[in-house]
PDB file of N, CA and C in Angstrom:
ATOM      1  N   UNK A   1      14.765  15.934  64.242  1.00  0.00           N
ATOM      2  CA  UNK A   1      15.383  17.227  64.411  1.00  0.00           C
ATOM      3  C   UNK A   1      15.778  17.472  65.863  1.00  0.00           C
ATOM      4  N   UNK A   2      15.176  17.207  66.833  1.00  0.00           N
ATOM      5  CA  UNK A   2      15.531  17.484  68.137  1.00  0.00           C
ATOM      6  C   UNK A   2      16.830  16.234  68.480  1.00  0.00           C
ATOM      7  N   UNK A   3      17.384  15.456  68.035  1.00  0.00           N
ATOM      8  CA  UNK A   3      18.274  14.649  67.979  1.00  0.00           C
ATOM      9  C   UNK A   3      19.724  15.921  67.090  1.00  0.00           C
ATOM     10  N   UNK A   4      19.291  17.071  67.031  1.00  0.00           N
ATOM     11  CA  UNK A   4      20.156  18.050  66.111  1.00  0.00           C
ATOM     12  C   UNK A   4      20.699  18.534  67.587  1.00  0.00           C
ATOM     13  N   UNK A   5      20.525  19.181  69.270  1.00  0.00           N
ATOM     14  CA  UNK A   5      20.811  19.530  69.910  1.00  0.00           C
ATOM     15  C   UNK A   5      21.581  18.980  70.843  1.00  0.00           C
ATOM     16  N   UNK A   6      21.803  17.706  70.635  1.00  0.00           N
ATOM     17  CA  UNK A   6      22.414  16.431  70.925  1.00  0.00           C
ATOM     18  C   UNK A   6      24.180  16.465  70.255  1.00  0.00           C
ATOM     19  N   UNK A   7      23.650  16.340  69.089  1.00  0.00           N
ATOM     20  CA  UNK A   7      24.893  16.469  68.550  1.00  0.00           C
ATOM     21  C   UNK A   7      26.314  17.416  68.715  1.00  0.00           C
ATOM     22  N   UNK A   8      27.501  16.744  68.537  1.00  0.00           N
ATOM     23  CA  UNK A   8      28.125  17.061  68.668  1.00  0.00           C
ATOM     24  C   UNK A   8      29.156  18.280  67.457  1.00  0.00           C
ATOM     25  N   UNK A   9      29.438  19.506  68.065  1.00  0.00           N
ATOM     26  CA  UNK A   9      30.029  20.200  67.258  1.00  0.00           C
ATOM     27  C   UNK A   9      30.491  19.713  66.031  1.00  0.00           C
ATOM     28  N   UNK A  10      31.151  18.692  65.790  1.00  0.00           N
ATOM     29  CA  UNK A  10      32.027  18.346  64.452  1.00  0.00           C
ATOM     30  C   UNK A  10      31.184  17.252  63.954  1.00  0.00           C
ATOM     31  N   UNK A  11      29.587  16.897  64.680  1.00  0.00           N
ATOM     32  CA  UNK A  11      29.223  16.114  63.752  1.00  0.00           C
ATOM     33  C   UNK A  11      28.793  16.715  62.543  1.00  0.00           C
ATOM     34  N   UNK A  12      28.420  15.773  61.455  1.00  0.00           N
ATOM     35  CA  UNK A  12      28.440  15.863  60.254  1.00  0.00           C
ATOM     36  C   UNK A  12      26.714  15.671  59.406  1.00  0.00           C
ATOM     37  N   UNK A  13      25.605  16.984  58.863  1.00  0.00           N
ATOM     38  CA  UNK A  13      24.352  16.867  58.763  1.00  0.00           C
ATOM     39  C   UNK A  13      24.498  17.015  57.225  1.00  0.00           C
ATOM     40  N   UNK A  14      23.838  15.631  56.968  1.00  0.00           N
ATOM     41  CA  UNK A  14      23.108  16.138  54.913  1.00  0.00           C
ATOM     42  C   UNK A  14      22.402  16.807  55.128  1.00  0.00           C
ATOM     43  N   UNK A  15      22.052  17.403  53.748  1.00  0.00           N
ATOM     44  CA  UNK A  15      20.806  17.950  53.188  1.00  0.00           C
ATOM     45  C   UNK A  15      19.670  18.327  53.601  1.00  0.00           C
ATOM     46  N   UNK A  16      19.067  16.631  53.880  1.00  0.00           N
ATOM     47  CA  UNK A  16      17.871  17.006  54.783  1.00  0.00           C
ATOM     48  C   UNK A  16      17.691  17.881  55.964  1.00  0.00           C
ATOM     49  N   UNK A  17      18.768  17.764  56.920  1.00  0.00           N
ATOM     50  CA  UNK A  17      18.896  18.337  58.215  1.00  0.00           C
ATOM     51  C   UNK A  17      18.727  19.793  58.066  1.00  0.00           C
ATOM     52  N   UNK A  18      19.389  20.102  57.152  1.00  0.00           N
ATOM     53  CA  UNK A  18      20.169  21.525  56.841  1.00  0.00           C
ATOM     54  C   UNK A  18      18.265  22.628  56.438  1.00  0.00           C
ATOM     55  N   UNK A  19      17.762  21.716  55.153  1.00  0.00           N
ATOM     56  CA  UNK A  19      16.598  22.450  54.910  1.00  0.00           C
ATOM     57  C   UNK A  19      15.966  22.196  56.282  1.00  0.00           C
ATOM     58  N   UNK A  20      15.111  21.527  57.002  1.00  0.00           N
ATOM     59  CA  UNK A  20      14.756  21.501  57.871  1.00  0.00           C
ATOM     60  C   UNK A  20      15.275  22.875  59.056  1.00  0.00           C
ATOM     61  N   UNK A  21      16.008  22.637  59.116  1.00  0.00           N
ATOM     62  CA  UNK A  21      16.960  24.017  60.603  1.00  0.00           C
ATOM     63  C   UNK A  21      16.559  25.539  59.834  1.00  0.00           C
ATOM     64  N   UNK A  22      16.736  25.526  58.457  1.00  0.00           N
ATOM     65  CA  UNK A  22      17.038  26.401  57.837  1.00  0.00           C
ATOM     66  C   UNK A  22      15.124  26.770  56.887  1.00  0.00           C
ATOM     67  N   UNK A  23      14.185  25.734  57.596  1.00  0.00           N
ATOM     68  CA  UNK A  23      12.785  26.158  56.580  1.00  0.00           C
ATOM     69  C   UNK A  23      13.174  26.139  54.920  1.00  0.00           C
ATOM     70  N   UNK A  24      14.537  25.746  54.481  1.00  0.00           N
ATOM     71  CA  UNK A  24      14.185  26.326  53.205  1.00  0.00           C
ATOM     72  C   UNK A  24      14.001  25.051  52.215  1.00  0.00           C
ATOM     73  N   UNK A  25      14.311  24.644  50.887  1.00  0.00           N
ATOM     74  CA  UNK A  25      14.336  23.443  49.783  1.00  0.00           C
ATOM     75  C   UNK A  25      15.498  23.066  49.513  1.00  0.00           C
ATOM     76  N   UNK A  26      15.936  22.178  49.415  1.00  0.00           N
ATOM     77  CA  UNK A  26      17.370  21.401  48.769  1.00  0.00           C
ATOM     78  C   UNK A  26      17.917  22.476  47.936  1.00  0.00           C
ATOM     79  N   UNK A  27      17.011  23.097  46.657  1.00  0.00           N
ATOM     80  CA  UNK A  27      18.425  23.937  45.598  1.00  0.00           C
ATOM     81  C   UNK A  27      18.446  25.197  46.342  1.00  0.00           C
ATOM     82  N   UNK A  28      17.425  25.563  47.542  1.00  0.00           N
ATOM     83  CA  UNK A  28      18.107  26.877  48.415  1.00  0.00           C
ATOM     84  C   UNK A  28      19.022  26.672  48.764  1.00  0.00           C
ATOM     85  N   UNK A  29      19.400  25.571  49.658  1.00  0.00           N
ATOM     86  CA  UNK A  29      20.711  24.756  50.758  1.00  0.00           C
ATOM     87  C   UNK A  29      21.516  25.187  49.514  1.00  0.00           C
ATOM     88  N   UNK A  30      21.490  24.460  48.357  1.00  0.00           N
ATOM     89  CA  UNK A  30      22.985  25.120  47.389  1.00  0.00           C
ATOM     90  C   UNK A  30      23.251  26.060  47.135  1.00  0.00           C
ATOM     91  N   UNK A  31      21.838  27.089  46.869  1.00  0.00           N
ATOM     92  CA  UNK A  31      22.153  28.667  46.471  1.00  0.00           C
ATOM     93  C   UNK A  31      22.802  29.486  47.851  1.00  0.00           C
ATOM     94  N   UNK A  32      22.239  28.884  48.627  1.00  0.00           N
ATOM     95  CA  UNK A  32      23.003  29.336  49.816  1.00  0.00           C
ATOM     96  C   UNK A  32      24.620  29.689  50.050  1.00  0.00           C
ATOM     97  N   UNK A  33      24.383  28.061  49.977  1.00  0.00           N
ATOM     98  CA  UNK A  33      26.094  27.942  50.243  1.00  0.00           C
ATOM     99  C   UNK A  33      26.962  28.424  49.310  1.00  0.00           C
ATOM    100  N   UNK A  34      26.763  28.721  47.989  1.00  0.00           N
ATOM    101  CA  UNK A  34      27.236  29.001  46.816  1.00  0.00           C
ATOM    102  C   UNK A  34      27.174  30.445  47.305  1.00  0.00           C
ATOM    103  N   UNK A  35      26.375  31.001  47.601  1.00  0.00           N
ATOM    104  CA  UNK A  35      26.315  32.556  47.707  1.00  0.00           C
ATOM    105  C   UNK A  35      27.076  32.789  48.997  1.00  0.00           C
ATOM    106  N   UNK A  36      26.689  32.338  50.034  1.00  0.00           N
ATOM    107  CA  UNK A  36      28.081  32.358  51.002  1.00  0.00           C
ATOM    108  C   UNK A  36      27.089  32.612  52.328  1.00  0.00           C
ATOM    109  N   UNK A  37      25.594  32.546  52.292  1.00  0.00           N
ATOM    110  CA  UNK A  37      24.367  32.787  53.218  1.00  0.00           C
ATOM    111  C   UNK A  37      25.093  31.349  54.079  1.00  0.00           C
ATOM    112  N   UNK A  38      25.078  30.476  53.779  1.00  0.00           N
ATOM    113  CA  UNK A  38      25.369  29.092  54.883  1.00  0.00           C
ATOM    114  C   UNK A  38      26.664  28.925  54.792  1.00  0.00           C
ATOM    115  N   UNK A  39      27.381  28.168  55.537  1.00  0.00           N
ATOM    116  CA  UNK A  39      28.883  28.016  55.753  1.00  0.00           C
ATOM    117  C   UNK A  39      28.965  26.808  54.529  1.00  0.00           C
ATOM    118  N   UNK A  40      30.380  26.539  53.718  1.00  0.00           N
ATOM    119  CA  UNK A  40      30.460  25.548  52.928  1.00  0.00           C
ATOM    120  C   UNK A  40      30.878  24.668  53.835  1.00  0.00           C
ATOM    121  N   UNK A  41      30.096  23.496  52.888  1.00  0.00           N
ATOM    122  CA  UNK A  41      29.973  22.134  53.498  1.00  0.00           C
ATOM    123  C   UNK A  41      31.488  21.353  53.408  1.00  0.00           C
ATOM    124  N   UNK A  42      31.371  20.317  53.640  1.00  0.00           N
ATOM    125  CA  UNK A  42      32.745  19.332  53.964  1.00  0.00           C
ATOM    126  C   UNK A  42      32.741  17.887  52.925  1.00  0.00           C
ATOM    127  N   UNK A  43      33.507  17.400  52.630  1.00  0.00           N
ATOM    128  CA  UNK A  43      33.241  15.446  52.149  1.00  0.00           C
ATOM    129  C   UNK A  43      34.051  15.269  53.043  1.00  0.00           C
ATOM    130  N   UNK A  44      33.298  14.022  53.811  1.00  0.00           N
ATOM    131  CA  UNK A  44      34.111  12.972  54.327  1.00  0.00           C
ATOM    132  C   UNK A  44      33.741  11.596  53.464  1.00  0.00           C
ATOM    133  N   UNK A  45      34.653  10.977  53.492  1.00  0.00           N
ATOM    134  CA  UNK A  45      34.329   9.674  53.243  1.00  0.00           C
ATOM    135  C   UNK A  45      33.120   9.432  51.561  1.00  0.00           C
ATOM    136  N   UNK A  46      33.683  10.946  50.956  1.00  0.00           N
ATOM    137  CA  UNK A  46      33.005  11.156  49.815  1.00  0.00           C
ATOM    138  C   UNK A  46      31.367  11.510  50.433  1.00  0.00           C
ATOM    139  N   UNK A  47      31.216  11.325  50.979  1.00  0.00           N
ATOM    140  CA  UNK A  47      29.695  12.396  51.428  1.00  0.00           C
ATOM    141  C   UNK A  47      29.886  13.571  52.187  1.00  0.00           C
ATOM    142  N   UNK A  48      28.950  14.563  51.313  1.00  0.00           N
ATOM    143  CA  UNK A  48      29.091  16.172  51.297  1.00  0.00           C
ATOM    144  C   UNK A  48      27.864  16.367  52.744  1.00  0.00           C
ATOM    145  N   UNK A  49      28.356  16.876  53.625  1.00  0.00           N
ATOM    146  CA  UNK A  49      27.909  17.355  54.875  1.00  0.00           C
ATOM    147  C   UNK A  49      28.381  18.540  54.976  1.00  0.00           C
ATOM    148  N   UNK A  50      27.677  19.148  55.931  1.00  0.00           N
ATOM    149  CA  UNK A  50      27.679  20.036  56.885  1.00  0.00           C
ATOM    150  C   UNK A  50      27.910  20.233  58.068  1.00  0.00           C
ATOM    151  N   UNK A  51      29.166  21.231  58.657  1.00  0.00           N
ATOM    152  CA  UNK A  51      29.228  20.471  60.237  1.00  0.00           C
ATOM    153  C   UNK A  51      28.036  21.723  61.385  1.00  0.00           C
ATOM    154  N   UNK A  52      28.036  20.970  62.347  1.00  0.00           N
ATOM    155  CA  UNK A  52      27.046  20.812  63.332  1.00  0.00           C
ATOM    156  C   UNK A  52      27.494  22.383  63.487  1.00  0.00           C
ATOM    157  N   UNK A  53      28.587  22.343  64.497  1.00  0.00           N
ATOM    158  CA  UNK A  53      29.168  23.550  65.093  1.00  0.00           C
ATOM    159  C   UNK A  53      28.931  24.846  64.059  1.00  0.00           C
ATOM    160  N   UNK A  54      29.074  24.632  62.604  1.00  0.00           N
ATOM    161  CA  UNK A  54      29.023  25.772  61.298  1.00  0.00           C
ATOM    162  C   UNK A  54      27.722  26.318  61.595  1.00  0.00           C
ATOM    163  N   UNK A  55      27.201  25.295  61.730  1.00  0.00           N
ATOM    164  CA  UNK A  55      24.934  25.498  61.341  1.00  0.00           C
ATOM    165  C   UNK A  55      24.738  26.121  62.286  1.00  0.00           C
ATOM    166  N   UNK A  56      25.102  25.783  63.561  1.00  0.00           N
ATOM    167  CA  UNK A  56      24.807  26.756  64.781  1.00  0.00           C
ATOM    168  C   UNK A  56      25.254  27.845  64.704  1.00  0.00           C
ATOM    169  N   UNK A  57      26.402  28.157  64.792  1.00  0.00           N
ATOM    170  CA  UNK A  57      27.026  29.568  64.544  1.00  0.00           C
ATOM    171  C   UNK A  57      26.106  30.421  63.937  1.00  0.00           C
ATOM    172  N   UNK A  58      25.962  29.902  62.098  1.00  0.00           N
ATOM    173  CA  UNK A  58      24.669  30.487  61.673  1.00  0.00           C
ATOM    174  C   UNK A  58      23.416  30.623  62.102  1.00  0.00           C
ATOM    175  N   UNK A  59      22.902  29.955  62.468  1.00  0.00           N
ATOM    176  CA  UNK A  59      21.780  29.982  63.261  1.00  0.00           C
ATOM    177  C   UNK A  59      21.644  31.068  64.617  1.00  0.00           C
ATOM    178  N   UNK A  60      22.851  31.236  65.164  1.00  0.00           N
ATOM    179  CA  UNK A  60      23.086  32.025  66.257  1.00  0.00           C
ATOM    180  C   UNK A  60      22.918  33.937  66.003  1.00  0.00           C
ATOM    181  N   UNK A  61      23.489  33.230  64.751  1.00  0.00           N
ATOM    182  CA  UNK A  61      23.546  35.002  64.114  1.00  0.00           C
ATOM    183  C   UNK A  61      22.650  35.524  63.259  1.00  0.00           C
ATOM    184  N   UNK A  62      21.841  34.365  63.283  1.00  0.00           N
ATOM    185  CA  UNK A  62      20.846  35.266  62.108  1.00  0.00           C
ATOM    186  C   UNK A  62      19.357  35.408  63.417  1.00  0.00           C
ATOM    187  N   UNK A  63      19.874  35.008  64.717  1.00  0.00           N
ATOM    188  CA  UNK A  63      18.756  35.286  65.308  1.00  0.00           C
ATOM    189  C   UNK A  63      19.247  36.248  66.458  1.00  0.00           C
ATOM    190  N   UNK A  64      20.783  37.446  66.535  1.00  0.00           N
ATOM    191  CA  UNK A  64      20.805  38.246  67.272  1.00  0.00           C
ATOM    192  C   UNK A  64      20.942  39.469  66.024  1.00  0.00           C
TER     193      UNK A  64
END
């Protein structure tokens, strides 16, 4: 996880990353995003990510 502050805006986090940042379980990460609580994710290269720059944003705002 501390390899998460490193990263670059448009990189690209599965699943795992996402519950981790976020404390919550894999079918939260979907109810989430489905409900519109997390930013929707991306496919590249046919794998469904999340970008870096999105998660922060969120993260930014749910802690001012």
């Amino acid at each position: 996880m501390h390899q998460f502050d490193s990263l670059p805006d448009a990189a690209i986090v599965r699943v795992p990353t996402v519950m981790e940042l976020f404390g919550i379980s894999a079918p939260t990460v979907w109810r989430w995003t489905k409900s519109g609580h997390l930013p929707q994710p991306v496919k590249v290269m046919g794998i469904t990510g999340w970008r870096v720059g999105d998660l922060r944003e969120k993260l930014k705002s749910l802690r001012s």
